[in-house]
Protein backbone atom coordinates (compact mmCIF):
# COMPACT_ATOMS: atom_id res chain seq x y z
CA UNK A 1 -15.16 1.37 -26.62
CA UNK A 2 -18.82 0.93 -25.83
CA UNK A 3 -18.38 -2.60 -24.36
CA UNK A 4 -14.97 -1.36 -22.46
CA UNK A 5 -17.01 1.27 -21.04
CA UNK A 6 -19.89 -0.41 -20.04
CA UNK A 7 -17.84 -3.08 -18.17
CA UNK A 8 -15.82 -0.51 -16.42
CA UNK A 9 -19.06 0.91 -15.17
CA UNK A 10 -20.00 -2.39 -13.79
CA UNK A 11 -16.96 -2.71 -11.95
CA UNK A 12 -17.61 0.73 -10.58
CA UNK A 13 -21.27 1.04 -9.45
CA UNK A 14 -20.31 -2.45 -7.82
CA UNK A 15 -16.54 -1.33 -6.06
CA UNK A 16 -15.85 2.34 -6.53
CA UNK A 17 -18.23 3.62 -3.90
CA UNK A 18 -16.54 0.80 -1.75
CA UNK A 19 -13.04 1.88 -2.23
CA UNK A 20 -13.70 5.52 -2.23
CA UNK A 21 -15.42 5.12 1.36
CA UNK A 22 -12.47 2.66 2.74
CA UNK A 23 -10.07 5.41 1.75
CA UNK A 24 -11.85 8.75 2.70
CA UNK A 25 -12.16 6.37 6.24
CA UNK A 26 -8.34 5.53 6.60
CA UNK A 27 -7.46 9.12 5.86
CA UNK A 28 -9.45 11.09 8.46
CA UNK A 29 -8.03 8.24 11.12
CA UNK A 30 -4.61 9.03 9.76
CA UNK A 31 -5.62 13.11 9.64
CA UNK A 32 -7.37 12.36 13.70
CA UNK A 33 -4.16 10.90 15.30
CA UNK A 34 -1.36 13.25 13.26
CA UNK A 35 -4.17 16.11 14.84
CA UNK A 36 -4.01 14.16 18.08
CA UNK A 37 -0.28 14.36 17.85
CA UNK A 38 0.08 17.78 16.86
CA UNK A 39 -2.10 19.24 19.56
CA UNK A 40 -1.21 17.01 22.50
CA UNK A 41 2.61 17.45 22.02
CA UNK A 42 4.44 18.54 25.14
CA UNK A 43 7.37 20.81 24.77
CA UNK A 44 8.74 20.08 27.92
CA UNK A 45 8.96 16.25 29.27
CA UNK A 46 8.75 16.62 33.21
CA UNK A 47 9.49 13.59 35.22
CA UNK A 48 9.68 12.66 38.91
CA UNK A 49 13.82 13.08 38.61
CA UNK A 50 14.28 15.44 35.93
CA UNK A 51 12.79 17.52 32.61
CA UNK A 52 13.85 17.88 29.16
CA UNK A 53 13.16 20.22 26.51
CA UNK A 54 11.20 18.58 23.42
CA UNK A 55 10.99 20.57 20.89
CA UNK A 56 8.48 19.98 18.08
CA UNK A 57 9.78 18.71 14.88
CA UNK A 58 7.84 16.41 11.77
CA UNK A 59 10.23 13.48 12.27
CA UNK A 60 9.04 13.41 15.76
CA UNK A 61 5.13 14.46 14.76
CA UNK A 62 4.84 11.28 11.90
CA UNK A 63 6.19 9.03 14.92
CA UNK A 64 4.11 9.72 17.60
CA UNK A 65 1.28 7.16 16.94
CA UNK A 66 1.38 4.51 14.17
CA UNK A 67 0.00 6.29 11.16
CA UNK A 68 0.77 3.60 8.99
CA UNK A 69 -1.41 1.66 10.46
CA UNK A 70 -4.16 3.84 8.95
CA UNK A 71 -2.80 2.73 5.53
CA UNK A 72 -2.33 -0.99 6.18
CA UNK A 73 -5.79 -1.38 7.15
CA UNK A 74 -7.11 0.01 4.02
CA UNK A 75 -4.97 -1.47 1.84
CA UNK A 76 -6.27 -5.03 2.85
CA UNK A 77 -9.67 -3.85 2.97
CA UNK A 78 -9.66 -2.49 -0.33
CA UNK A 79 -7.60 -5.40 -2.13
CA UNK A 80 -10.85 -7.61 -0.35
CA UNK A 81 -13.31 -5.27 -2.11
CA UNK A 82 -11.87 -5.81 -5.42
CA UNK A 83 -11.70 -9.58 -4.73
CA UNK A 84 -15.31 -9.94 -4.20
CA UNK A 85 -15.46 -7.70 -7.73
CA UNK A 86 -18.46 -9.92 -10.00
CA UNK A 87 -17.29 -13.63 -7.38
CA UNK A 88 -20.98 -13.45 -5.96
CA UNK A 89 -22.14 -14.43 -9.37
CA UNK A 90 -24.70 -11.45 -9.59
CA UNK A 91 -27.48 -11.90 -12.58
CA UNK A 92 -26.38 -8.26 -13.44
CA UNK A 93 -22.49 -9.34 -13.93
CA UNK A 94 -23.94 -12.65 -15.91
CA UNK A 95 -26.60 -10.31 -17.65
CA UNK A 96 -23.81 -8.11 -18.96
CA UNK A 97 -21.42 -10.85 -19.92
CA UNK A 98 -23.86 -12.51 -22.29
CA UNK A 99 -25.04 -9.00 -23.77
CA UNK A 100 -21.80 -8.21 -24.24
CA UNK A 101 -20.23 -11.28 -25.84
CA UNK A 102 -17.13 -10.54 -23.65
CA UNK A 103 -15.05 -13.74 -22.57
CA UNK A 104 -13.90 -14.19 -18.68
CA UNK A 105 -10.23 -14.15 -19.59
CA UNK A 106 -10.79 -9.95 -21.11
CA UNK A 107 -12.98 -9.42 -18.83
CA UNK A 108 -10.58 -10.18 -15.96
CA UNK A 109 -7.66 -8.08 -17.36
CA UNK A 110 -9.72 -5.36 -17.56
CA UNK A 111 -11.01 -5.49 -14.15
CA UNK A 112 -7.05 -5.96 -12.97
CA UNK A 113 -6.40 -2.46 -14.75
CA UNK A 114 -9.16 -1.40 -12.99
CA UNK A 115 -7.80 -2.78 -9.58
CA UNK A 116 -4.61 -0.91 -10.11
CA UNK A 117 -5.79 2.37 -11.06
CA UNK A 118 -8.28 2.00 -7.49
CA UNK A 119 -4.60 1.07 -5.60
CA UNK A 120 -3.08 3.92 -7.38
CA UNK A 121 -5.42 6.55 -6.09
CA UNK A 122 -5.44 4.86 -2.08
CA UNK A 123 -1.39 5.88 -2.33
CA UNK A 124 -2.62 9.16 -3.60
CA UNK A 125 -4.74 9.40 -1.15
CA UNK A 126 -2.79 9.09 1.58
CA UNK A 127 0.23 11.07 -0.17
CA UNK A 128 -1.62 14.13 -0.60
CA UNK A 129 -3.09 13.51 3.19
CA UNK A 130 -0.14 13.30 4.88
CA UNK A 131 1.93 16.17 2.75
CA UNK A 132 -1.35 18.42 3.27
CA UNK A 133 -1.12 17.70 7.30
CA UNK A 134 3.00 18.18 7.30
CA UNK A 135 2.50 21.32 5.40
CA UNK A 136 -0.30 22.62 7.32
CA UNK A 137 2.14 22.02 10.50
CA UNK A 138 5.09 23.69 9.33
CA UNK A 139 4.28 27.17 10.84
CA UNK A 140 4.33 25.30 14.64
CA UNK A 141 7.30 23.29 14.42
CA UNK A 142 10.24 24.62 16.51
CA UNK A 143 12.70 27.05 14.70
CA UNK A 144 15.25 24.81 14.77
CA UNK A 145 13.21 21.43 12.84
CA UNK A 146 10.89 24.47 10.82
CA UNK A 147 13.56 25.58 8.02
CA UNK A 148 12.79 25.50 4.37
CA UNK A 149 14.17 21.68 4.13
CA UNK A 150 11.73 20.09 6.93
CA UNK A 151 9.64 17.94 4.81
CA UNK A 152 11.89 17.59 2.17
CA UNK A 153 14.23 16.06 5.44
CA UNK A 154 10.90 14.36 7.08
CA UNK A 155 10.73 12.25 3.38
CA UNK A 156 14.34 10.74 4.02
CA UNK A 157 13.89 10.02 7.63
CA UNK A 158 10.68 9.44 8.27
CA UNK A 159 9.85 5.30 6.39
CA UNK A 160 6.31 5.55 6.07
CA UNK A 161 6.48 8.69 4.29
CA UNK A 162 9.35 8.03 2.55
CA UNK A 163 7.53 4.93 1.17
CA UNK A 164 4.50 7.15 0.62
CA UNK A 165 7.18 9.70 -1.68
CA UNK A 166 10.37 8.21 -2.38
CA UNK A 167 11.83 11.03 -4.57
CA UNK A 168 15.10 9.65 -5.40
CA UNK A 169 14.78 6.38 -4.54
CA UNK A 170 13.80 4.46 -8.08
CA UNK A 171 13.69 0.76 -6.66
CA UNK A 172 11.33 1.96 -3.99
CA UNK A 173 9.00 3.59 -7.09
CA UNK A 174 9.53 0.20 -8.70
CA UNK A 175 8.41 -1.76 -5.18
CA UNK A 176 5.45 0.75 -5.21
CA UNK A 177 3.99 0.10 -8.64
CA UNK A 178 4.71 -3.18 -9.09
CA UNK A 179 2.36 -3.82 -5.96
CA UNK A 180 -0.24 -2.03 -6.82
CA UNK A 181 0.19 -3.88 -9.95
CA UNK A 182 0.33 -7.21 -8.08
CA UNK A 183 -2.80 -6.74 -5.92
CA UNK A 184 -5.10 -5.37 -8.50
CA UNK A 185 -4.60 -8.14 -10.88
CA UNK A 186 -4.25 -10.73 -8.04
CA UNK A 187 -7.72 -9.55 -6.82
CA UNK A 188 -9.19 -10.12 -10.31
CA UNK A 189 -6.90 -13.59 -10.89
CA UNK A 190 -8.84 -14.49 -7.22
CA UNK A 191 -12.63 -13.47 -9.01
CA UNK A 192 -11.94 -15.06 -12.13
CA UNK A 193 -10.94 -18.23 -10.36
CA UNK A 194 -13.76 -18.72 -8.00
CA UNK A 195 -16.24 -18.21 -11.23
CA UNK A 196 -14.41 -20.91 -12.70
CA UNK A 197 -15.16 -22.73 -9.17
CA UNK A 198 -11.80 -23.15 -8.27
CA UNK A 199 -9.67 -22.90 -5.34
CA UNK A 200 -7.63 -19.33 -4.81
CA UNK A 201 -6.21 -17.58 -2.07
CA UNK A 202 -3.15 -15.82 -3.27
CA UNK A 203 -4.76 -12.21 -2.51
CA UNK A 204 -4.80 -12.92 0.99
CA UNK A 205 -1.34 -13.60 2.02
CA UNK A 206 0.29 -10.90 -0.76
CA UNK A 207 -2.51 -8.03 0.78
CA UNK A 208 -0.77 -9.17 4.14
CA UNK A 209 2.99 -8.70 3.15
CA UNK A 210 2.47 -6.13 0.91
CA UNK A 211 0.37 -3.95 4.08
CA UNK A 212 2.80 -5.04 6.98
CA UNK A 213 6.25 -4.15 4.55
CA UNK A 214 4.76 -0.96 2.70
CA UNK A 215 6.87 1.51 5.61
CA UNK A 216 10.23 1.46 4.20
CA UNK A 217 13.52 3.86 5.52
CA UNK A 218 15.83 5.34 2.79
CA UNK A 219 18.10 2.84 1.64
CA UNK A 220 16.38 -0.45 1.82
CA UNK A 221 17.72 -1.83 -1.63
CA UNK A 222 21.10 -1.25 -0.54
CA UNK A 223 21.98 -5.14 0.16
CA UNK A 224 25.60 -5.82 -0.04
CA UNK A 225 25.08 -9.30 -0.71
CA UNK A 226 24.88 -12.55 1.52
CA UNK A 227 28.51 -11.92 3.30
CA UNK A 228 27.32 -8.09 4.28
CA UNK A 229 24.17 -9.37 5.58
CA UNK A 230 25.70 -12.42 7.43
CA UNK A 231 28.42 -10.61 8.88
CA UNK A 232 26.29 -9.72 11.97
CA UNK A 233 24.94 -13.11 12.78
CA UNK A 234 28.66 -14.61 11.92
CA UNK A 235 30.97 -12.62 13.79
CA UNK A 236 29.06 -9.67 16.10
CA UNK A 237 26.24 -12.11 17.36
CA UNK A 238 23.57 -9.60 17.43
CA UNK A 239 20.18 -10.46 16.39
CA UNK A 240 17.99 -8.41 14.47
CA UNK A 241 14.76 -6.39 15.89
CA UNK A 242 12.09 -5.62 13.67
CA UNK A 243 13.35 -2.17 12.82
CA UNK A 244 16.92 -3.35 11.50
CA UNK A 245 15.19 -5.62 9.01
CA UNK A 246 13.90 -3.28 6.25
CA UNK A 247 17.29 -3.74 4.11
CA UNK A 248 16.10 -7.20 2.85
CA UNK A 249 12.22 -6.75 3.23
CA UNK A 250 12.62 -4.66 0.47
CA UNK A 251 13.99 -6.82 -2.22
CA UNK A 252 11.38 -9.66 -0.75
CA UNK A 253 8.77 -7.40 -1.43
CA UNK A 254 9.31 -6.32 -4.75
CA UNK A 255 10.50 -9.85 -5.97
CA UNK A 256 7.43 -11.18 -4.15
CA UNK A 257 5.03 -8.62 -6.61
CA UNK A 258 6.65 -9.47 -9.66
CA UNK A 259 6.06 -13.15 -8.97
CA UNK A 260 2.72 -12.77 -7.65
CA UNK A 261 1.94 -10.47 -11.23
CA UNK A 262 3.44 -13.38 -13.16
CA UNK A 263 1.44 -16.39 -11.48
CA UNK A 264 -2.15 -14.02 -11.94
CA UNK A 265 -1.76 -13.25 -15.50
CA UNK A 266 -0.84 -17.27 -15.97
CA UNK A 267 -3.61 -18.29 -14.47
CA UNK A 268 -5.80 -15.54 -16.42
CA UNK A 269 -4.57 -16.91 -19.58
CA UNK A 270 -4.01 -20.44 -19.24
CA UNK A 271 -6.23 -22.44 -21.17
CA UNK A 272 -8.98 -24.59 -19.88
CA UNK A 273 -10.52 -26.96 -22.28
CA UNK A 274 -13.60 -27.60 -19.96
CA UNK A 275 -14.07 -23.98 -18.50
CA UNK A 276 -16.02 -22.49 -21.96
């Protein structure tokens, strides 16, 4: 327990601070602009022909600037920090090693724990953020969007908070771990290789898909197989924005993680005569 410990430390005097910074940063940007929303909101649209009552509701608050943006950001910048995790071939990583008798291949497992438990608490993070900013906004809603259901409604409609809290929506809890998963033991599969001085880069594109695909509407795993999702191209001719696309970004995604998972731990654990 003593060794596990003191590697764990290692990992943390050298990342934690990092992480914790990057995500106390992307949460007071997302906090500023849902503020920024919130006080700037007009109730009344006037324009040079006409006006129209807008009144306030959460749906409309979450929407008004990007806020996922805020997320994205970190996510890549953390997944980088634990990449860099003991690559820069410190004395105090080596010193530790040898004092410790502990072999690259446990080391980098534990340090891919490690990654996912840091991943883990960014979601948090920005879960508890956003729910403490919706709740705190309740009170100024308009009567008819400030009922006893408004964020419980906001989670459904809103995609980047329902990806944040999914309730219901298993394969989207699935999606979520199994990323978290994917990055924090890609990041340590990407330090492990370029100790062993080889060649990796899988951190970078995953950090990308998984950051631009996180913000996900209620029912993205609903595919109804190649003819459903054909149909449109086939028969209506109507092509697909970006927001239409979500119902097969999701299974991407989440078949993309468990792949990614897969190819890290094999290249943890393969064996390499000449590496020792």
């Amino acid at each position: 327990m003593k060794r596990i410990a003191s590697l764990l430390m290692l990992a943390a005097r050298s990342t934690l601070w990092k992480a914790a910074g990057i995500t106390l940063a992307s949460c007071l940007a997302e906090a500023w602009l849902f503020l920024a929303a919130l006080s700037g909101w007009q109730d009344t649209v006037r324009t040079a022909y006409y006006e129209y009552s807008n009144p306030m509701g959460l749906e409309g608050l979450l929407m008004q600037y990007p806020l996922s943006w805020c997320f994205r950001i970190g996510l890549v910048l953390v997944c980088a920090v634990l990449a860099f995790l003991g690559w820069e071939g410190s004395s105090r990583v080596s010193y530790t090693l040898r004092r410790l008798s502990v072999g690259h291949r446990a080391l980098t497992l534990l340090w891919a724990g490690y990654g996912f438990f840091c991943l883990l608490f960014f979601w948090a993070a920005h879960l508890g953020t956003l729910l403490a900013l919706c709740a705190a906004a309740l009170p100024r809603l308009a009567p008819e969007f400030s009922g006893p259901q408004a964020l419980f409604l906001a989670c459904y409609r809103d995609p980047y908070l329902h990806s944040l809290l999914p309730l219901d929506d298993c394969l989207l809890w699935v999606r979520n771990l199994s990323m978290c998963a994917a990055l924090g033991t890609a990041a340590a599969s990407f330090s492990f290789q370029r100790r062993m001085g080889r060649r990796a880069f899988a951190i970078l594109p995953l950090a990308a898909l998984s950051a631009l695909c996180f913000p996900l509407p209620m029912g993205s795993f609903e595919f109804g197989g190649p003819a459903e999702f054909l149909r449109p191209y086939l028969y209506d001719g109507k092509v697909y924005p970006a927001n239409d696309l979500p119902s097969i970004l999701g299974p991407v995604l989440l078949f993309v993680s468990l792949c990614a998972l897969a190819a890290s731990l094999c290249q943890i654990l393969r064996r390499d005569p000449y590496e020792e």
